[in-house]
Each structure stands twice: as structure tokens, then as C-alpha cells.
PDB file of N, CA and C in Angstrom:
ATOM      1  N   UNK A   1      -8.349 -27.193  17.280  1.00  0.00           N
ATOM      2  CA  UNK A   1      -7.904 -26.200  18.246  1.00  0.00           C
ATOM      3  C   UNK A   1      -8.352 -24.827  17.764  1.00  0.00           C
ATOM      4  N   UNK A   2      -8.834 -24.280  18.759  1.00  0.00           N
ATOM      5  CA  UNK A   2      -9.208 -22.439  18.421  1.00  0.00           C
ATOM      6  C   UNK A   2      -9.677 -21.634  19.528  1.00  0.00           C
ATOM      7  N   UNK A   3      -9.602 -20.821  19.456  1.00  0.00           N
ATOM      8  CA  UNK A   3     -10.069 -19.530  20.799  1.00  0.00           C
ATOM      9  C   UNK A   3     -11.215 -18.943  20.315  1.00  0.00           C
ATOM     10  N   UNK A   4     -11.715 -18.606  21.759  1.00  0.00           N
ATOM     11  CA  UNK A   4     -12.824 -17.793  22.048  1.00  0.00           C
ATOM     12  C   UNK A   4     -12.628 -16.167  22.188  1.00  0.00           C
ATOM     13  N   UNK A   5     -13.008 -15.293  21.605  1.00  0.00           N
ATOM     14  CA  UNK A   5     -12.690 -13.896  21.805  1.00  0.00           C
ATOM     15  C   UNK A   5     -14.085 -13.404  22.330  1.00  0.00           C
ATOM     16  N   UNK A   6     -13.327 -12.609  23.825  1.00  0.00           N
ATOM     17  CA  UNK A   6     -14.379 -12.274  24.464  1.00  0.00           C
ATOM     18  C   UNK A   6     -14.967 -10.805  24.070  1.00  0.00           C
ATOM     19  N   UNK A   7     -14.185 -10.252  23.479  1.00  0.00           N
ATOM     20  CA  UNK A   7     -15.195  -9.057  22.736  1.00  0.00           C
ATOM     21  C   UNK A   7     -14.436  -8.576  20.759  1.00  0.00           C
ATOM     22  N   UNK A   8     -15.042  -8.678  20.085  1.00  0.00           N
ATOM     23  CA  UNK A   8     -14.654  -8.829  19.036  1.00  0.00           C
ATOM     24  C   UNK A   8     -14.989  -7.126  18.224  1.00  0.00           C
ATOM     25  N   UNK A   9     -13.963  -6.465  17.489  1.00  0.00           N
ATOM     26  CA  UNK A   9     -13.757  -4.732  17.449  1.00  0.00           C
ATOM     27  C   UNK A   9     -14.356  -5.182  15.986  1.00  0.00           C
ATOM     28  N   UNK A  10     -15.668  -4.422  15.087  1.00  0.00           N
ATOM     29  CA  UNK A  10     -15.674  -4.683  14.361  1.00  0.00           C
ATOM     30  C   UNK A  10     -14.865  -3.343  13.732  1.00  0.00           C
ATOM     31  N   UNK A  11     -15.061  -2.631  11.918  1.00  0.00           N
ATOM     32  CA  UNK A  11     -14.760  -1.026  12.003  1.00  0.00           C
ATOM     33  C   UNK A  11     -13.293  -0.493  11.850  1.00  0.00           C
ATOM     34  N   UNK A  12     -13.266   0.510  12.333  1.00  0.00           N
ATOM     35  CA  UNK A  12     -12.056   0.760  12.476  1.00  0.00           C
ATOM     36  C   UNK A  12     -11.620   1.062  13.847  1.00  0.00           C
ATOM     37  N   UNK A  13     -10.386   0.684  13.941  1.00  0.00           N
ATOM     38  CA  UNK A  13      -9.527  -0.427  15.691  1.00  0.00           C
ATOM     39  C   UNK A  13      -9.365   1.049  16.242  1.00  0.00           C
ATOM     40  N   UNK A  14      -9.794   1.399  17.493  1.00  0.00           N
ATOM     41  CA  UNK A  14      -9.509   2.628  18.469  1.00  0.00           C
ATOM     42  C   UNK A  14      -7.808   2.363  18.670  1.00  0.00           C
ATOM     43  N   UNK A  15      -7.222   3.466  18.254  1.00  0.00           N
ATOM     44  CA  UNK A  15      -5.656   3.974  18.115  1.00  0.00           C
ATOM     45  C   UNK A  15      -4.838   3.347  19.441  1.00  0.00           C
ATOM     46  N   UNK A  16      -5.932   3.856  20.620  1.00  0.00           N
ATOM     47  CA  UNK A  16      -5.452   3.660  21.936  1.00  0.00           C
ATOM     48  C   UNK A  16      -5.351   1.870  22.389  1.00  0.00           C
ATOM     49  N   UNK A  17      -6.347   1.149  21.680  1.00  0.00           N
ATOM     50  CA  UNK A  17      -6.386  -0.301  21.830  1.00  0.00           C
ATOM     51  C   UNK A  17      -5.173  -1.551  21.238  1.00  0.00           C
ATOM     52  N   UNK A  18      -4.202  -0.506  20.026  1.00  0.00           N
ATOM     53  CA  UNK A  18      -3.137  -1.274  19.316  1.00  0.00           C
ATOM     54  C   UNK A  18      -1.829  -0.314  19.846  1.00  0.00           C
ATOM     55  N   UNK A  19      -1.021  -1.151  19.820  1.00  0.00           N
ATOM     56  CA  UNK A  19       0.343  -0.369  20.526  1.00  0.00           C
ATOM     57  C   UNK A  19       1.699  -1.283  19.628  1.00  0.00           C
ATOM     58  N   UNK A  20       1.735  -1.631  18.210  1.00  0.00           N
ATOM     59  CA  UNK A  20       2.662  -2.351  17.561  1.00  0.00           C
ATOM     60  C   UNK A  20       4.044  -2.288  17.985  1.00  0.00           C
ATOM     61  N   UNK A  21       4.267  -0.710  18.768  1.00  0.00           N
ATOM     62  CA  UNK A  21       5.249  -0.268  18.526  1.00  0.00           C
ATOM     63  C   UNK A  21       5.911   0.203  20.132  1.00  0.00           C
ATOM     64  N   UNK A  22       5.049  -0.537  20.980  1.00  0.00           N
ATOM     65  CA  UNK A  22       4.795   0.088  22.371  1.00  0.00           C
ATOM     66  C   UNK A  22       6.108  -0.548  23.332  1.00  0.00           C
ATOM     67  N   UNK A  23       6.883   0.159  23.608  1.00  0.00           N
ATOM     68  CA  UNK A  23       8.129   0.335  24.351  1.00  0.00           C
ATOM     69  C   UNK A  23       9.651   0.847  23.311  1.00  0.00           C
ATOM     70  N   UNK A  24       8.915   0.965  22.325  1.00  0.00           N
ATOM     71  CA  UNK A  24       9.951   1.745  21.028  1.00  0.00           C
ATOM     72  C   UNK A  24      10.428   3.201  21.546  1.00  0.00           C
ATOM     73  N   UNK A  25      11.290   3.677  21.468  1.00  0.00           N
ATOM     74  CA  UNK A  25      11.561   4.900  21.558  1.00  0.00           C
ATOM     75  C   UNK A  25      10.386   5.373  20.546  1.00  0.00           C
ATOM     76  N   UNK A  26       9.792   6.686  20.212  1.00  0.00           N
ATOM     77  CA  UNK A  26       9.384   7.260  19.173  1.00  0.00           C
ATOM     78  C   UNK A  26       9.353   9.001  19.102  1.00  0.00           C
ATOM     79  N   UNK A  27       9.080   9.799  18.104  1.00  0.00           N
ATOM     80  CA  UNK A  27       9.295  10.855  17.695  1.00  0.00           C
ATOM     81  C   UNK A  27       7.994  11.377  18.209  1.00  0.00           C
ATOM     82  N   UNK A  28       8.275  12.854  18.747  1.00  0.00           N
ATOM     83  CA  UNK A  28       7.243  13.724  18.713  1.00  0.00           C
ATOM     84  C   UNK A  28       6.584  14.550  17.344  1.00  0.00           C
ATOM     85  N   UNK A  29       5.655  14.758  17.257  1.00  0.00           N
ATOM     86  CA  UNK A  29       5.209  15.523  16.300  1.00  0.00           C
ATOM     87  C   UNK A  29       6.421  16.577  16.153  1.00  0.00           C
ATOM     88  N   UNK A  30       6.743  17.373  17.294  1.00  0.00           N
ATOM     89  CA  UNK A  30       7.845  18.650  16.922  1.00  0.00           C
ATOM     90  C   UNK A  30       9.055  18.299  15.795  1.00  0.00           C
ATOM     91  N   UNK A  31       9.717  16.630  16.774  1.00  0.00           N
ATOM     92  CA  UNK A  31      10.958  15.921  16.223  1.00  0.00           C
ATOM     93  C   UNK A  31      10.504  15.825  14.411  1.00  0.00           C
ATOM     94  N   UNK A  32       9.435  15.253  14.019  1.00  0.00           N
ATOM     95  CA  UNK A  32       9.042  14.771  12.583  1.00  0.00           C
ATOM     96  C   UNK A  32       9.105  16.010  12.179  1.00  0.00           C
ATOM     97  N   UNK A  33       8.369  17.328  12.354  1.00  0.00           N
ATOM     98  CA  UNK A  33       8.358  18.369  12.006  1.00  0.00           C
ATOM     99  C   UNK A  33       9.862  19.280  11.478  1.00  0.00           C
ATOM    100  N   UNK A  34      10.969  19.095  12.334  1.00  0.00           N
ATOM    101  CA  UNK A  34      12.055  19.605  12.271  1.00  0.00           C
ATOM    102  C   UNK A  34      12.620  19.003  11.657  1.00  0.00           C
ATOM    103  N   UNK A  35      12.692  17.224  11.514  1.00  0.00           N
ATOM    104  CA  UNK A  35      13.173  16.435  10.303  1.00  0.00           C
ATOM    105  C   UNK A  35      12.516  16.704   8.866  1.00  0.00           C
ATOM    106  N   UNK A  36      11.497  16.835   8.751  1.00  0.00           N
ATOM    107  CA  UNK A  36      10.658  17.502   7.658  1.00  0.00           C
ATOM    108  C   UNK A  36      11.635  18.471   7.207  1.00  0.00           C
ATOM    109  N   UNK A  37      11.389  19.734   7.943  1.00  0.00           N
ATOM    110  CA  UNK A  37      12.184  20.589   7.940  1.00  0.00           C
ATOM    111  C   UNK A  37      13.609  20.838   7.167  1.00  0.00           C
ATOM    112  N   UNK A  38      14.117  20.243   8.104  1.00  0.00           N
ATOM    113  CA  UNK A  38      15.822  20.033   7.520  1.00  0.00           C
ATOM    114  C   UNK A  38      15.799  19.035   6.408  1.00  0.00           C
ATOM    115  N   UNK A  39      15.213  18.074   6.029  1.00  0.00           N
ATOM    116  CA  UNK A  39      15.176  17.653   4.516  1.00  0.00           C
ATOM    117  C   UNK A  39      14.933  18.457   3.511  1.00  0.00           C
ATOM    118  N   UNK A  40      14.054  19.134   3.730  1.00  0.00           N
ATOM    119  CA  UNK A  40      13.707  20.182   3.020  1.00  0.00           C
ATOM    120  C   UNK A  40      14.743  21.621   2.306  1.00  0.00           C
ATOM    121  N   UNK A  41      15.265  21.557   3.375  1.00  0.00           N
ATOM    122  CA  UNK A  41      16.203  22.577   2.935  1.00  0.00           C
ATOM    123  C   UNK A  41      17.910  22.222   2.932  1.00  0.00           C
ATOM    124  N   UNK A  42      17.548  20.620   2.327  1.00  0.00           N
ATOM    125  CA  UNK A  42      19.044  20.396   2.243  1.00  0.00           C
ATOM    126  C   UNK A  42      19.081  20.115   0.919  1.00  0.00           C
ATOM    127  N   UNK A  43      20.368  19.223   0.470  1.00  0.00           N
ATOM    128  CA  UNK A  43      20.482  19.324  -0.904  1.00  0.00           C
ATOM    129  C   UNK A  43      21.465  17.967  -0.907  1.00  0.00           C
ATOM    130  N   UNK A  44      20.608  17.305  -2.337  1.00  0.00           N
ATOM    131  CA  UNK A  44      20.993  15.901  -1.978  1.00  0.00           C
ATOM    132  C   UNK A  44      21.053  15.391  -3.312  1.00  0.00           C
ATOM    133  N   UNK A  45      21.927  14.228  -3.410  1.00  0.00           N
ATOM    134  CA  UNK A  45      22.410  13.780  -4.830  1.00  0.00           C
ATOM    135  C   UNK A  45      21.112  13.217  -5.456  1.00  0.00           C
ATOM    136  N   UNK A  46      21.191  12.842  -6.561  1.00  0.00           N
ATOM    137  CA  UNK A  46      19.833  12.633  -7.358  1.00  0.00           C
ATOM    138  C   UNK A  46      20.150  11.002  -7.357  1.00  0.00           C
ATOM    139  N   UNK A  47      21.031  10.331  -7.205  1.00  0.00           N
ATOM    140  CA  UNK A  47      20.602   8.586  -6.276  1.00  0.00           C
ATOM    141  C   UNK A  47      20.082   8.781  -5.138  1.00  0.00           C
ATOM    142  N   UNK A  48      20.062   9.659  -4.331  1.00  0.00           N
ATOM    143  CA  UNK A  48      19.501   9.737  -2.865  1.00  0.00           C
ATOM    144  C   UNK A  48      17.804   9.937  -3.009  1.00  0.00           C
ATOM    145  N   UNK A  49      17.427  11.079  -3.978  1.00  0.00           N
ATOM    146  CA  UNK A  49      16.708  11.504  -3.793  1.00  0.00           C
ATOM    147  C   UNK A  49      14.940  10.440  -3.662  1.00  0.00           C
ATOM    148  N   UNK A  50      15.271   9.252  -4.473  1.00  0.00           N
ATOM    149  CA  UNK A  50      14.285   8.679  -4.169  1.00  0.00           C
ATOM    150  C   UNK A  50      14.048   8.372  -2.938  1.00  0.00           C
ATOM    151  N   UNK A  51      15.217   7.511  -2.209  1.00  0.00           N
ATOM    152  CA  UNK A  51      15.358   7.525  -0.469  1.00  0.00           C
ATOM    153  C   UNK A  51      14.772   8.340   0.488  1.00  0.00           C
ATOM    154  N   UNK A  52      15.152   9.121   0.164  1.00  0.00           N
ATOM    155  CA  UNK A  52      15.006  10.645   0.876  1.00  0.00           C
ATOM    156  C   UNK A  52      13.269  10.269   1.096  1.00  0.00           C
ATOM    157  N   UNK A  53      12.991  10.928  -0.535  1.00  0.00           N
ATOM    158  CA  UNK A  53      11.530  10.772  -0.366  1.00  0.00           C
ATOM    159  C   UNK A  53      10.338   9.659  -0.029  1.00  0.00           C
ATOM    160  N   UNK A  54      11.249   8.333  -0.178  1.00  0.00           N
ATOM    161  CA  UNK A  54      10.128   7.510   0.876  1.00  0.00           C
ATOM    162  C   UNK A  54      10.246   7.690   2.253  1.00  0.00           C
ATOM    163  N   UNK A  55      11.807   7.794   3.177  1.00  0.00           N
ATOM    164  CA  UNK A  55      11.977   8.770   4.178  1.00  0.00           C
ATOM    165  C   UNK A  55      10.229   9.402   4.890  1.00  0.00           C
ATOM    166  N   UNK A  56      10.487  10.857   3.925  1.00  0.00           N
ATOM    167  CA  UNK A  56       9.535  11.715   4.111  1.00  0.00           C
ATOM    168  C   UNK A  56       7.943  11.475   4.126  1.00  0.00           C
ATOM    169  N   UNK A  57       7.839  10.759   3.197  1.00  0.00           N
ATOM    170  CA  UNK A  57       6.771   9.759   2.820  1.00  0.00           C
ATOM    171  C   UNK A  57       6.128   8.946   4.498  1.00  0.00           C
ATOM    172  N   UNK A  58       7.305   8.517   4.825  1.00  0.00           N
ATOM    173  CA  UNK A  58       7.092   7.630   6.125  1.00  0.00           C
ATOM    174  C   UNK A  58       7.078   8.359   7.069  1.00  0.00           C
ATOM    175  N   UNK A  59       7.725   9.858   7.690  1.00  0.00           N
ATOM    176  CA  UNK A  59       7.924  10.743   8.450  1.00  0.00           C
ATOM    177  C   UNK A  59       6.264  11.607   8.275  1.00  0.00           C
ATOM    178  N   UNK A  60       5.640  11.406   7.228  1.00  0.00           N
ATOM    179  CA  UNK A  60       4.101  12.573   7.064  1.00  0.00           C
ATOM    180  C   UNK A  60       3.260  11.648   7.386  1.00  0.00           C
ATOM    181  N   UNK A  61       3.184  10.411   7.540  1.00  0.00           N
ATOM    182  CA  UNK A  61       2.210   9.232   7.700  1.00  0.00           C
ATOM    183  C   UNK A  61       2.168   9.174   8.813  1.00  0.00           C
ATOM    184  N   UNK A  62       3.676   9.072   9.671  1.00  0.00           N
ATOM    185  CA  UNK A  62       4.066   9.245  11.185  1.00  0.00           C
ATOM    186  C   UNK A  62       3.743  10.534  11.554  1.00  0.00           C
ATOM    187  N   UNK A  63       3.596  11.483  11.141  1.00  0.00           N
ATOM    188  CA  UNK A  63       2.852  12.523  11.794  1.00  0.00           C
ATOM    189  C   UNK A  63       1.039  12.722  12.097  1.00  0.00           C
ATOM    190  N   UNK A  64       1.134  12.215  10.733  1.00  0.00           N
ATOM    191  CA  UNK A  64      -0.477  11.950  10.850  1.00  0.00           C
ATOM    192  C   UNK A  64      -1.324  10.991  11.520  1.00  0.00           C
ATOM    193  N   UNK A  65      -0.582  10.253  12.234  1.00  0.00           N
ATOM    194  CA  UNK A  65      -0.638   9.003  12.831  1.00  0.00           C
ATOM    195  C   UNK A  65      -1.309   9.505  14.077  1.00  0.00           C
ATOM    196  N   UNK A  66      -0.281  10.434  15.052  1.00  0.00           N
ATOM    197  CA  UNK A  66       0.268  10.954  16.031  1.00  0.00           C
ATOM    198  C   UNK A  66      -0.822  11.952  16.146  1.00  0.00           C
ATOM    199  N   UNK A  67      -1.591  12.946  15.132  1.00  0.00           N
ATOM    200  CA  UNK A  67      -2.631  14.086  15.352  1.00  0.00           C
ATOM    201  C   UNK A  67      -3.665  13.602  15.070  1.00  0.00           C
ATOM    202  N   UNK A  68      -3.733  11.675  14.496  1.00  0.00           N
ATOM    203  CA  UNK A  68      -4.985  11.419  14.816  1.00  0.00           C
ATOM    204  C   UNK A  68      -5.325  10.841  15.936  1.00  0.00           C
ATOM    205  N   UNK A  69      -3.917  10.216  16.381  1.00  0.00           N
ATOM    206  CA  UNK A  69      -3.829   9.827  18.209  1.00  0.00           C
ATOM    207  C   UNK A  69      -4.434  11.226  18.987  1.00  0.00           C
ATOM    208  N   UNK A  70      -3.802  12.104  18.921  1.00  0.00           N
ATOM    209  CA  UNK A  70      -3.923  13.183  19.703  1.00  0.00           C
ATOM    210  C   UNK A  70      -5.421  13.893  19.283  1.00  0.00           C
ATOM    211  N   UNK A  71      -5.966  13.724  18.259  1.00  0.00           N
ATOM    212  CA  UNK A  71      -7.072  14.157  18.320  1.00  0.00           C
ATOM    213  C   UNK A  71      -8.247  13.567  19.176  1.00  0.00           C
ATOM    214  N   UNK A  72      -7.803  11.930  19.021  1.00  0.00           N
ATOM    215  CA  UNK A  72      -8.874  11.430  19.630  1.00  0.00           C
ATOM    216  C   UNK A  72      -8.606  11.250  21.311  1.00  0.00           C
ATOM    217  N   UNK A  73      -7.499  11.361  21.801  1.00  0.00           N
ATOM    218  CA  UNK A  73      -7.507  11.838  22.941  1.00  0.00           C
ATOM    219  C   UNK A  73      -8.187  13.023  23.449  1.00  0.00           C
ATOM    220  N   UNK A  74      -8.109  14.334  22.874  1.00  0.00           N
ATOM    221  CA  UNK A  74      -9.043  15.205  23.362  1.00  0.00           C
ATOM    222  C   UNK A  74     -10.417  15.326  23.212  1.00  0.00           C
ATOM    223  N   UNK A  75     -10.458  14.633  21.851  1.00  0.00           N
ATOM    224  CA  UNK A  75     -12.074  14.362  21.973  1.00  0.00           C
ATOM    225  C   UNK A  75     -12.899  13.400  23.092  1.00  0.00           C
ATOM    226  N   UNK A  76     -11.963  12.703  23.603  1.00  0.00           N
ATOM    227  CA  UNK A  76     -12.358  12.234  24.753  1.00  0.00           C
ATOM    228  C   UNK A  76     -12.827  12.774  26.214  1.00  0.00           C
ATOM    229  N   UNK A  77     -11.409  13.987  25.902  1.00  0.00           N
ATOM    230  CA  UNK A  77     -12.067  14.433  27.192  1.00  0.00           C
ATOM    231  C   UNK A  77     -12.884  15.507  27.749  1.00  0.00           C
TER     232      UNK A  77
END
């Protein structure tokens, strides 16, 4: 048993073609930005702090995600 794929992406996968996450609520660049933000200028126990920072870790990846979505949207048009 096996399938036929009628067009095969070699490279790296166009942003707009994968949607893992597609009917998720998700954050705007502004929202990540202001969470950034307010982590930043809070103050937090030193058990937290590793948390925190994978948090943030995951919140700058998710931003960067989002302005490489948005970049390649305008380069489109």
C-alpha cells in the first residue's frame, strides 16, 4: 500500500502552504510584543525564572514566525 503525490515541495515549505495550527486562536505580533514587554519589566522568583525564559524563548520564535509570514505576503504583492 502507498500514495501517489501529485506535486512534491522540495526546499524550504512556503509558510502559506502549512497551517499546523489553523483554526487556533493565535497572537498578533502587537499581543507577543506587549507580553515581551510586561515580562520584562516584572520581577520573578529565581524557580520561575527558567520558565519564564523558555516562555520568552517561544514568544520571539512566535514573533519571528509571523514577520516572516508577513514578509512574504508583501513580497508577493
Amino acid at each position: 500500500m502507498g500514495f501517489i503525490a501529485n506535486n512534491i515541495i522540495t526546499g524550504e515549505i512556503p509558510l502559506d502552504k502549512i497551517g499546523p495550527a489553523k483554526g487556533l486562536p493565535s497572537l498578533t505580533p502587537d499581543e507577543i510584543m506587549f507580553l515581551i514587554q510586561y515580562i520584562s519589566e516584572s520581577n520573578f522568583k529565581g524557580r520561575d525564572v527558567e520558565n519564564i525564559y523558555r516562555i520568552v524563548l517561544k514568544l520571539q520564535e512566535l514573533f519571528l514566525h509571523y514577520q516572516k509570514l508577513e514578509d512574504s505576503k508583501n513580497s508577493k504583492k
